[in-house]
PDB file of N, CA and C in Angstrom:
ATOM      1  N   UNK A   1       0.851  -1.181   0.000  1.00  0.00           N
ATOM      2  CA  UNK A   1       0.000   0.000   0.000  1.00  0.00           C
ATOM      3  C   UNK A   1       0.894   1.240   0.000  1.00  0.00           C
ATOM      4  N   UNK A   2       0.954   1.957  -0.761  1.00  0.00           N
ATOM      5  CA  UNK A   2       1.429   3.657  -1.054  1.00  0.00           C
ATOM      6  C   UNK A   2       1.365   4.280   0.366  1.00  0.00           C
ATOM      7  N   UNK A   3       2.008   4.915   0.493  1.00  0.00           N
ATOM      8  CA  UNK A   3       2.866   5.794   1.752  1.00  0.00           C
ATOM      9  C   UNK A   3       2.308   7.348   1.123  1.00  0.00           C
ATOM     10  N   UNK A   4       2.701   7.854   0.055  1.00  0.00           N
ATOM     11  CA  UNK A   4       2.477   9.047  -0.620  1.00  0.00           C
ATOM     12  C   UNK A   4       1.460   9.561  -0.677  1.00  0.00           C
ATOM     13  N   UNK A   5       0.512  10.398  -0.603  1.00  0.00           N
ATOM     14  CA  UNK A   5      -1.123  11.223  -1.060  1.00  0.00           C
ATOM     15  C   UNK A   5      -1.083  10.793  -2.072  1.00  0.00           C
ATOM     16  N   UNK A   6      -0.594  10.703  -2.746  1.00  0.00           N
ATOM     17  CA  UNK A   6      -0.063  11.405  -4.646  1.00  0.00           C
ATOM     18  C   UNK A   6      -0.286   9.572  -5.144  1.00  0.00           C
ATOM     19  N   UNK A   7      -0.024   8.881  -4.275  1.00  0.00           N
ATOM     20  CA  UNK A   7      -0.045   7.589  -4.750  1.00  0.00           C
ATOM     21  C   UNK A   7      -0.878   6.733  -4.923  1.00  0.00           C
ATOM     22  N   UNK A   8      -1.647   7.061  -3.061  1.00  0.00           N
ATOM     23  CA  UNK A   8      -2.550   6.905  -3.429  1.00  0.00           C
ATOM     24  C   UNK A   8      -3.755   7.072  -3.932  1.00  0.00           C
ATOM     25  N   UNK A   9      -3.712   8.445  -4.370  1.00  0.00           N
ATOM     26  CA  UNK A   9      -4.731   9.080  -5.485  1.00  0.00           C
ATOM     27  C   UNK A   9      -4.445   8.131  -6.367  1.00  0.00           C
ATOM     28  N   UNK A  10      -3.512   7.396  -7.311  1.00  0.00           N
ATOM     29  CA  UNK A  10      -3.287   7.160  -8.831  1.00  0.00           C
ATOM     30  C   UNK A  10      -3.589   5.651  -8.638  1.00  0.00           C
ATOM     31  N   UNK A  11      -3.639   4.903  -7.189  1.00  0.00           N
ATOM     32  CA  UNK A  11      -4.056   3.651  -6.977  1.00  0.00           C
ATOM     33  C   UNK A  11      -5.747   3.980  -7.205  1.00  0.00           C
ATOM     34  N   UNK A  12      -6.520   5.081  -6.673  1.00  0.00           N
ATOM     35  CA  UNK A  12      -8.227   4.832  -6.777  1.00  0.00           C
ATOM     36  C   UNK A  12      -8.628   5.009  -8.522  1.00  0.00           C
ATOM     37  N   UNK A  13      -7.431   5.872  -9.007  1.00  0.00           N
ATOM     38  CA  UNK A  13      -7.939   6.118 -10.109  1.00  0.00           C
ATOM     39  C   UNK A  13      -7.384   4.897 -11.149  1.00  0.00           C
ATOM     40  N   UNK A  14      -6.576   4.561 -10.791  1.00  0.00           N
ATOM     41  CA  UNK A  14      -6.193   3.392 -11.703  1.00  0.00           C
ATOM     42  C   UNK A  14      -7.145   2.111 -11.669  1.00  0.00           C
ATOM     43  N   UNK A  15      -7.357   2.231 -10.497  1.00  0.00           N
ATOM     44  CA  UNK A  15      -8.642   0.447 -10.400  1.00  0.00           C
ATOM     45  C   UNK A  15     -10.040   1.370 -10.864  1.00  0.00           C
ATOM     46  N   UNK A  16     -10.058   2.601 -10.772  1.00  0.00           N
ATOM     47  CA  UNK A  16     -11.551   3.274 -11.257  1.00  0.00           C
ATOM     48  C   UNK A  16     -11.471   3.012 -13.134  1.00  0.00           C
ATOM     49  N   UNK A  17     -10.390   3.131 -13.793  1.00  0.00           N
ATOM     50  CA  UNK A  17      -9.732   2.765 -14.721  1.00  0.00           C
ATOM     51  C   UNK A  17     -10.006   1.682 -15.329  1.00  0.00           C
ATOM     52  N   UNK A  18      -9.699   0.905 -14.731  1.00  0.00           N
ATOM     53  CA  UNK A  18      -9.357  -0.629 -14.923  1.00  0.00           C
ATOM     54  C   UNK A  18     -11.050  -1.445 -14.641  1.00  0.00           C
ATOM     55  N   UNK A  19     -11.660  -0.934 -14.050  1.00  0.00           N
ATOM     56  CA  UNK A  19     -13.131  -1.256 -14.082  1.00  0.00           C
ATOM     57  C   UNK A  19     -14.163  -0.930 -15.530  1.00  0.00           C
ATOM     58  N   UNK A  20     -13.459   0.160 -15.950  1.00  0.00           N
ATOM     59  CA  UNK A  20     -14.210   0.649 -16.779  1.00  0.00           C
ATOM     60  C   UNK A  20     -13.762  -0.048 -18.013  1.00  0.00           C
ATOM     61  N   UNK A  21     -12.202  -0.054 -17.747  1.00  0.00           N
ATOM     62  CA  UNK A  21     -11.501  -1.026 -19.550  1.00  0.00           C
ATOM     63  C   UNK A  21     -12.663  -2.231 -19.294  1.00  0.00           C
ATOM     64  N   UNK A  22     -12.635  -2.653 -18.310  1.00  0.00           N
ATOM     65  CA  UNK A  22     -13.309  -4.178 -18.077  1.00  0.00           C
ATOM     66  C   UNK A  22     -14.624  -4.542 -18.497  1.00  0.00           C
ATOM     67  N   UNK A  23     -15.277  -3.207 -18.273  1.00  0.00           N
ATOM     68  CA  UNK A  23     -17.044  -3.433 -18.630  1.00  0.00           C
ATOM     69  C   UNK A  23     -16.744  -2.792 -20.297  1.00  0.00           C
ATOM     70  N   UNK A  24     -16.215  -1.867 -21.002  1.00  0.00           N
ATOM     71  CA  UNK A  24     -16.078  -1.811 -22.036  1.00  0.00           C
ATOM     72  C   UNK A  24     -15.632  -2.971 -22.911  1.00  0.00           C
ATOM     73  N   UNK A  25     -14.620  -3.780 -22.750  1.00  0.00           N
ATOM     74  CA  UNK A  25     -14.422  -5.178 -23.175  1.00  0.00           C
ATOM     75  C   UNK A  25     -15.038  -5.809 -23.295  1.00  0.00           C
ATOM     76  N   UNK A  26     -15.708  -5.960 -21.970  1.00  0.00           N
ATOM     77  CA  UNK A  26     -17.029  -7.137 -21.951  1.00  0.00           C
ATOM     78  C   UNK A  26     -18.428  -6.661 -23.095  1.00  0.00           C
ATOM     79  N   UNK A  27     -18.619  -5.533 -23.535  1.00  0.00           N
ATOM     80  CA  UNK A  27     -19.411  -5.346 -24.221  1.00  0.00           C
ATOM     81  C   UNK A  27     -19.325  -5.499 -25.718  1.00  0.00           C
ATOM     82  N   UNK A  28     -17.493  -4.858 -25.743  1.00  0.00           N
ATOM     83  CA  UNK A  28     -17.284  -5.403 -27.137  1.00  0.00           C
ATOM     84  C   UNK A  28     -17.464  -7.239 -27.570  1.00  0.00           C
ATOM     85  N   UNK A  29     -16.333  -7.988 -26.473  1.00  0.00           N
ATOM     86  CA  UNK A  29     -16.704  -9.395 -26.820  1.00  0.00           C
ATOM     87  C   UNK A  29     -18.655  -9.262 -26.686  1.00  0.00           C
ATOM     88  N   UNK A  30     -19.145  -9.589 -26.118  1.00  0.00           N
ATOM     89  CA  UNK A  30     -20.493  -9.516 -26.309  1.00  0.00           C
ATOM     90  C   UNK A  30     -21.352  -9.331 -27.669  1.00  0.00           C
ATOM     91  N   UNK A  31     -20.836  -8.087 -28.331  1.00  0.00           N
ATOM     92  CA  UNK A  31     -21.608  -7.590 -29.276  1.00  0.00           C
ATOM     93  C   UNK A  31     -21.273  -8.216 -30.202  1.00  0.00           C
ATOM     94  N   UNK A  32     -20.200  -8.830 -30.493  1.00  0.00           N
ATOM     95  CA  UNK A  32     -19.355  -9.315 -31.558  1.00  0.00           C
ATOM     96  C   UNK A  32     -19.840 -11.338 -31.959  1.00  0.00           C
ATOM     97  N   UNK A  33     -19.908 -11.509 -29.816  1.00  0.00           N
ATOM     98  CA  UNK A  33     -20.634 -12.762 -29.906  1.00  0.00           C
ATOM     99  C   UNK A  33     -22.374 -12.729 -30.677  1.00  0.00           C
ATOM    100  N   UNK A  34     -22.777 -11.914 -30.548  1.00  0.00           N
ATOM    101  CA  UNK A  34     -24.355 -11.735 -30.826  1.00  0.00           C
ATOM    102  C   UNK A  34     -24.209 -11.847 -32.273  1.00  0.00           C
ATOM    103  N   UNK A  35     -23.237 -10.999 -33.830  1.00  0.00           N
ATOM    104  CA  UNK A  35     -22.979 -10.904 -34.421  1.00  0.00           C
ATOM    105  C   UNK A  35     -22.787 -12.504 -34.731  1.00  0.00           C
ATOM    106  N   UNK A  36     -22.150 -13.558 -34.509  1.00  0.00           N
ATOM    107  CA  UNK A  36     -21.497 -14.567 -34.799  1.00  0.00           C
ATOM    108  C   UNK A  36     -22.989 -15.796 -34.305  1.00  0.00           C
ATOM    109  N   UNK A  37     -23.909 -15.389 -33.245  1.00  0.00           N
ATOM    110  CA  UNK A  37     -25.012 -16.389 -32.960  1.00  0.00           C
ATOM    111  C   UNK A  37     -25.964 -15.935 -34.230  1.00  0.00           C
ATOM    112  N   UNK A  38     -26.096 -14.800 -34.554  1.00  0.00           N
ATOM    113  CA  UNK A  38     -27.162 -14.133 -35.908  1.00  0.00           C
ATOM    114  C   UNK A  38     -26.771 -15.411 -36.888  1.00  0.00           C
ATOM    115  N   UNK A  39     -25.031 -15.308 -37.513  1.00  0.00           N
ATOM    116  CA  UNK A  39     -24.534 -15.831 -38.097  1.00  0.00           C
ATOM    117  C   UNK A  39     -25.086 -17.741 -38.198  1.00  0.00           C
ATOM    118  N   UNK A  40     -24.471 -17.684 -37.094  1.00  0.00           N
ATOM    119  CA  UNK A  40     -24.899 -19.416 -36.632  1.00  0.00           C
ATOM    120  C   UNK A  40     -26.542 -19.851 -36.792  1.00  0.00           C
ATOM    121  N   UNK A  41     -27.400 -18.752 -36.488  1.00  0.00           N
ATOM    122  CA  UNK A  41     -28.618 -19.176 -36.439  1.00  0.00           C
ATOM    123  C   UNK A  41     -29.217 -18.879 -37.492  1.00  0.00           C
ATOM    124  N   UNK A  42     -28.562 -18.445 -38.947  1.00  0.00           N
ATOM    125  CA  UNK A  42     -28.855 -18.545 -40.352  1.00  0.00           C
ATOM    126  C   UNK A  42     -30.210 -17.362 -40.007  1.00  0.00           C
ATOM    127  N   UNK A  43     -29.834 -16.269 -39.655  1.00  0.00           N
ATOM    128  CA  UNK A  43     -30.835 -15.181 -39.538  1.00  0.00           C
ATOM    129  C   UNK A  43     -30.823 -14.410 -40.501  1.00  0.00           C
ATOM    130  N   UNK A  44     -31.933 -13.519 -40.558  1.00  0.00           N
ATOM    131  CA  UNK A  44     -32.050 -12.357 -41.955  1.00  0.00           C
ATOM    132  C   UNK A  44     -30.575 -11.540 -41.974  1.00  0.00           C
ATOM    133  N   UNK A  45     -30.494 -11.129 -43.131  1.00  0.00           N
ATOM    134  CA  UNK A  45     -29.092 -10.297 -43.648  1.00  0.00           C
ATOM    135  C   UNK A  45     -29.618  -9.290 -42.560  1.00  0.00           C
ATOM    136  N   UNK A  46     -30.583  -8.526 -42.736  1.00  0.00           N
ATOM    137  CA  UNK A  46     -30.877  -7.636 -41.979  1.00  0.00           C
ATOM    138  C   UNK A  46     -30.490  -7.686 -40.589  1.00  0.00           C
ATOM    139  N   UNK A  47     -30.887  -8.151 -39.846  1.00  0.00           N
ATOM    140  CA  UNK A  47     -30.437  -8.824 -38.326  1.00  0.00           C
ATOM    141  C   UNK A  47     -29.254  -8.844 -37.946  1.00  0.00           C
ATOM    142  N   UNK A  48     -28.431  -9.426 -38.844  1.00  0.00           N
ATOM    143  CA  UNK A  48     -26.841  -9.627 -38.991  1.00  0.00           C
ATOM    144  C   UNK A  48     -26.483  -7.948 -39.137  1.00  0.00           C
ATOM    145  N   UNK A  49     -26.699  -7.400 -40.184  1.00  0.00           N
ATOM    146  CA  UNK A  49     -25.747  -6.149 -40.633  1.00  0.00           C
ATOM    147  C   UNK A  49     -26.669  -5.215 -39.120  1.00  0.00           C
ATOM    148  N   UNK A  50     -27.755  -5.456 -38.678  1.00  0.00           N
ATOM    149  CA  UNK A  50     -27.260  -4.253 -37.533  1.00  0.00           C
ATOM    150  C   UNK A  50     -26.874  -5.221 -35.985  1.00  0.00           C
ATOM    151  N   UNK A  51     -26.972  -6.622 -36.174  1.00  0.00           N
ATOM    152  CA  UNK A  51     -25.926  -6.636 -35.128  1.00  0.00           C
ATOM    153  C   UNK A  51     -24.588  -5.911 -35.672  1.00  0.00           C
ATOM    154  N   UNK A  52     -24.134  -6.007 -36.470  1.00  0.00           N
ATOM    155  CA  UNK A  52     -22.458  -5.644 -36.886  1.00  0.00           C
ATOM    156  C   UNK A  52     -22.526  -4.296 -36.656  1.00  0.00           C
ATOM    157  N   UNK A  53     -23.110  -3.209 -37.451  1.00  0.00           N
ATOM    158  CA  UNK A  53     -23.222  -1.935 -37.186  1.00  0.00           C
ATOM    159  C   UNK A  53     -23.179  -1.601 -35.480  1.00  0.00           C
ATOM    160  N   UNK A  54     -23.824  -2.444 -34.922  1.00  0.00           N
ATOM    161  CA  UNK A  54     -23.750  -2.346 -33.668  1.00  0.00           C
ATOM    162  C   UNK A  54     -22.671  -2.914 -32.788  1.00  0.00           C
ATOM    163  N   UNK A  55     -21.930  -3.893 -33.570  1.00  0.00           N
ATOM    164  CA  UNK A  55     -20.742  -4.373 -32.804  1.00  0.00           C
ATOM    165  C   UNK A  55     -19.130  -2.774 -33.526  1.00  0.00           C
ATOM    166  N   UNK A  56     -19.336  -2.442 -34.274  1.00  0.00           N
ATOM    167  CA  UNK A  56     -18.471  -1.123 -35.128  1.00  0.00           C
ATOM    168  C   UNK A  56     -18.860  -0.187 -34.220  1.00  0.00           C
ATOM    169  N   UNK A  57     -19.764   0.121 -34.197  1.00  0.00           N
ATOM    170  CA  UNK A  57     -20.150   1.402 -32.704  1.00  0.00           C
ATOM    171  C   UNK A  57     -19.438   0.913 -31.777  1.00  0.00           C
ATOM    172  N   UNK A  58     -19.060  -0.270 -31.070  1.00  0.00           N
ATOM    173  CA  UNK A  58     -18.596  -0.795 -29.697  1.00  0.00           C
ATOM    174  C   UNK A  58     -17.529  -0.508 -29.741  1.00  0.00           C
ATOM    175  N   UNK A  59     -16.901  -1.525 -30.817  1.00  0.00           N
ATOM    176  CA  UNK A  59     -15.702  -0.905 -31.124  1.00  0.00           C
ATOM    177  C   UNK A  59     -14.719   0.465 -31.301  1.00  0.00           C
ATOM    178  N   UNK A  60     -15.735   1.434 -32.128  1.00  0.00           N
ATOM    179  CA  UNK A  60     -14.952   2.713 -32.260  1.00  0.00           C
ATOM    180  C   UNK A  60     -14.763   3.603 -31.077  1.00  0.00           C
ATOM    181  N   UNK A  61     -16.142   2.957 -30.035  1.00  0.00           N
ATOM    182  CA  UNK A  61     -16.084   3.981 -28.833  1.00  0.00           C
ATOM    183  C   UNK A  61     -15.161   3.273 -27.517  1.00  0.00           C
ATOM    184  N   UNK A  62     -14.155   1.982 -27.879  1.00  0.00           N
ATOM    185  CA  UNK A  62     -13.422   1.418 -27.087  1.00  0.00           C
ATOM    186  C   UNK A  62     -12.344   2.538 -27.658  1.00  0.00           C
ATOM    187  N   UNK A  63     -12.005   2.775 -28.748  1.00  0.00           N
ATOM    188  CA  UNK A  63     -10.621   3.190 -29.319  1.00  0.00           C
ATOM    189  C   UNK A  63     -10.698   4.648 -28.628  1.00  0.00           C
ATOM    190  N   UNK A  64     -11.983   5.191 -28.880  1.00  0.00           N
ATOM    191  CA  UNK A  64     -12.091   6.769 -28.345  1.00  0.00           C
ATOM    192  C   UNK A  64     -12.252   6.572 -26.685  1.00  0.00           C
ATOM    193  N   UNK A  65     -12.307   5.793 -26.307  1.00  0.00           N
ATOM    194  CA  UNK A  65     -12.059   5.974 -24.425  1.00  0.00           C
ATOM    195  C   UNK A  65     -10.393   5.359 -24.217  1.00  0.00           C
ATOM    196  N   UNK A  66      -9.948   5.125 -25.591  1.00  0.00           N
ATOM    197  CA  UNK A  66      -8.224   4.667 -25.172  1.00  0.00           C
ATOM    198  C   UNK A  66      -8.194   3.328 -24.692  1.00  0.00           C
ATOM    199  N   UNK A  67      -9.189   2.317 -24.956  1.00  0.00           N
ATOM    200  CA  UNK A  67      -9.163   1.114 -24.276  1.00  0.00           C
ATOM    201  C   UNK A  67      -8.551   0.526 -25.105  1.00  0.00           C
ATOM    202  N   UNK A  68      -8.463   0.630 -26.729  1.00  0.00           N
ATOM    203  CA  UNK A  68      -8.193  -0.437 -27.859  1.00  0.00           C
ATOM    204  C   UNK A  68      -7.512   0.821 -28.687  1.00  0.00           C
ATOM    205  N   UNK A  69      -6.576   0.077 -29.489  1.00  0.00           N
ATOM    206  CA  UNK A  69      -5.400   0.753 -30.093  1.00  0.00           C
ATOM    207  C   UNK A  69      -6.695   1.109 -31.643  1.00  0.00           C
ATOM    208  N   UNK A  70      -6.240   1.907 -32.118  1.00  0.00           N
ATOM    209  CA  UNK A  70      -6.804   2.093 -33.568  1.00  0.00           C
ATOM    210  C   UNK A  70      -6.347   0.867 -34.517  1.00  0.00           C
ATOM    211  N   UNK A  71      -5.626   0.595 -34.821  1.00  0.00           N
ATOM    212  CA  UNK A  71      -5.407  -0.594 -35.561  1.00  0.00           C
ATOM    213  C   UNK A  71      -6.100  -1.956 -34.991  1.00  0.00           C
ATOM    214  N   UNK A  72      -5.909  -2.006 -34.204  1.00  0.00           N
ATOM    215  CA  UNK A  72      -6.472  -3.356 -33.498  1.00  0.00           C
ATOM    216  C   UNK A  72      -7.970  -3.133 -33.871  1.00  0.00           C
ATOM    217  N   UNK A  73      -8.589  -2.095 -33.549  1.00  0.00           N
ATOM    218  CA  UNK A  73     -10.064  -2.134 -33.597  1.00  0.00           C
ATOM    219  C   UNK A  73     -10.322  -2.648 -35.346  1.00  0.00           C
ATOM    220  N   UNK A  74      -9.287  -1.749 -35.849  1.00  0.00           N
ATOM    221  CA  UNK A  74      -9.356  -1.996 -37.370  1.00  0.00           C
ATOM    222  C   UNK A  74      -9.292  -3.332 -38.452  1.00  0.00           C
ATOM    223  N   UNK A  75      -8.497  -4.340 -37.181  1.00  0.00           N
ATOM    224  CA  UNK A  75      -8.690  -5.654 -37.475  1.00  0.00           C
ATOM    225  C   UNK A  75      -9.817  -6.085 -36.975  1.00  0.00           C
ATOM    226  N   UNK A  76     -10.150  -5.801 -35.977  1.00  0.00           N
ATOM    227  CA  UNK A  76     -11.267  -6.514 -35.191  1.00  0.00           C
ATOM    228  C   UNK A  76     -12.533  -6.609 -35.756  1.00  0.00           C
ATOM    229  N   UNK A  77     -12.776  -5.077 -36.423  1.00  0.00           N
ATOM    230  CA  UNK A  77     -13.393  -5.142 -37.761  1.00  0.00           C
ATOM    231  C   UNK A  77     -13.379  -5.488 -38.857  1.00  0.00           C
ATOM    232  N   UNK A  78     -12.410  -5.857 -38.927  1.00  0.00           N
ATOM    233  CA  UNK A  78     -12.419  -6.443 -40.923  1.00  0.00           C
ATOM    234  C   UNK A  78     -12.238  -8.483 -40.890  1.00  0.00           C
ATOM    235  N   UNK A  79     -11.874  -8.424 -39.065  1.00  0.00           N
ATOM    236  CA  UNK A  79     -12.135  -9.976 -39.109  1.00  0.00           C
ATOM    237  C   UNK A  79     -13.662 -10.316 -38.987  1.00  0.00           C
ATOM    238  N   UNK A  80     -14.283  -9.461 -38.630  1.00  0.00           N
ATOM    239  CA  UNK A  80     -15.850  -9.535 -38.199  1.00  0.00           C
ATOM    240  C   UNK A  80     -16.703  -9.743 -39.666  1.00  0.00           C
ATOM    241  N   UNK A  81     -16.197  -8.507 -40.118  1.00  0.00           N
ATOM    242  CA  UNK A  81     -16.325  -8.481 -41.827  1.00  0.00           C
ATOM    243  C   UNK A  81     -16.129  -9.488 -42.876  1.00  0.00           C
ATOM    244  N   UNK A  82     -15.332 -10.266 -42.576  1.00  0.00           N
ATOM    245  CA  UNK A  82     -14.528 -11.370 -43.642  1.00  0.00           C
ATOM    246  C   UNK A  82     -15.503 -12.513 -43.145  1.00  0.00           C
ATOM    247  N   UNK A  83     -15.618 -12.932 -42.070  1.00  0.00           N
ATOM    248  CA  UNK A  83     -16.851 -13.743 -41.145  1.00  0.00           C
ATOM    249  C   UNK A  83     -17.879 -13.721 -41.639  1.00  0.00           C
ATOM    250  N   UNK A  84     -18.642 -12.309 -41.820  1.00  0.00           N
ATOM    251  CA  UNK A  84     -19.967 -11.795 -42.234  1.00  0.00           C
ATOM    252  C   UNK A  84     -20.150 -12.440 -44.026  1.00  0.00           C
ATOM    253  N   UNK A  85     -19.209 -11.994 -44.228  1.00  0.00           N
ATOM    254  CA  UNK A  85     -19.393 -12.377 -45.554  1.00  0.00           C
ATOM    255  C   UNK A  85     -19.244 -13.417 -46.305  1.00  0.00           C
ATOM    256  N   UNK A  86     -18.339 -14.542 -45.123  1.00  0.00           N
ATOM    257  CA  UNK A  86     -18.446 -16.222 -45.882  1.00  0.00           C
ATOM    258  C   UNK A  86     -19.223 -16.524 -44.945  1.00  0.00           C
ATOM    259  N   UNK A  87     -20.023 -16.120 -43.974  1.00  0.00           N
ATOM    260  CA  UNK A  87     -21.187 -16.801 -43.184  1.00  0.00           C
ATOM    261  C   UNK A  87     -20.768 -17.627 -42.660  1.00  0.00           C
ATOM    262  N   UNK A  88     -19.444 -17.397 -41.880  1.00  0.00           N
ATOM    263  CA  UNK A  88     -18.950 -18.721 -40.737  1.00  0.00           C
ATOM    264  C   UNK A  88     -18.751 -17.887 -39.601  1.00  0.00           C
ATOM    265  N   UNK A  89     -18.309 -18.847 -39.058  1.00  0.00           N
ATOM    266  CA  UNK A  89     -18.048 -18.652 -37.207  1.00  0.00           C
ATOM    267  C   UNK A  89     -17.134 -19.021 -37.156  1.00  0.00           C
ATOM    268  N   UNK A  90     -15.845 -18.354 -35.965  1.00  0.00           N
ATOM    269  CA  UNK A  90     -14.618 -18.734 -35.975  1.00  0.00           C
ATOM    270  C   UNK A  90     -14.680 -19.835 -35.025  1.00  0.00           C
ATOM    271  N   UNK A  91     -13.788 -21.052 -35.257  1.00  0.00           N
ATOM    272  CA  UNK A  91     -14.070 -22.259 -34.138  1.00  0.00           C
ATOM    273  C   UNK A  91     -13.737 -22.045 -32.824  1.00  0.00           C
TER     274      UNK A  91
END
């Protein structure tokens, strides 16, 4: 445990931090899983493209809170994409 004020200020804010990367993550995997059950459960195109639209929103607003690098999101999307479009699921 930190001795310093200063320290332990950056310990509340770092686990206040680290809570938030955590529930942001969990929403991206989430949205991405929903995207991939559409997939699996041979649902309307429709259904599919706004789960996805809706998993691309998750994504862009992980990169803009600094949780996920810009590139990474940029794969994360175009693997989602490549998925979408041969209608599989990754094993």
């Amino acid at each position: 445990m930190p001795n310093i004020k200063s320290a332990k200020k950056r310990v509340k804010t770092t686990e206040r931090n680290r809570q938030r990367n955590v529930a942001i993550k969990s929403a991206l995997k989430t949205s991405v899983k929903k995207v991939f059950e559409a997939i699996k459960n041979d649902e309307d195109l429709e259904k599919i493209q706004a789960n996805v639209n809706k998993a691309y929103s998750v994504i862009d607003k992980a990169v803009t809170k600094g949780v996920l690098h810009k590139n990474t999101a940029a794969r994360k999307k175009s693997r989602l994409t490549r998925h979408v479009n041969r209608g599989t699921v990754p094993a």
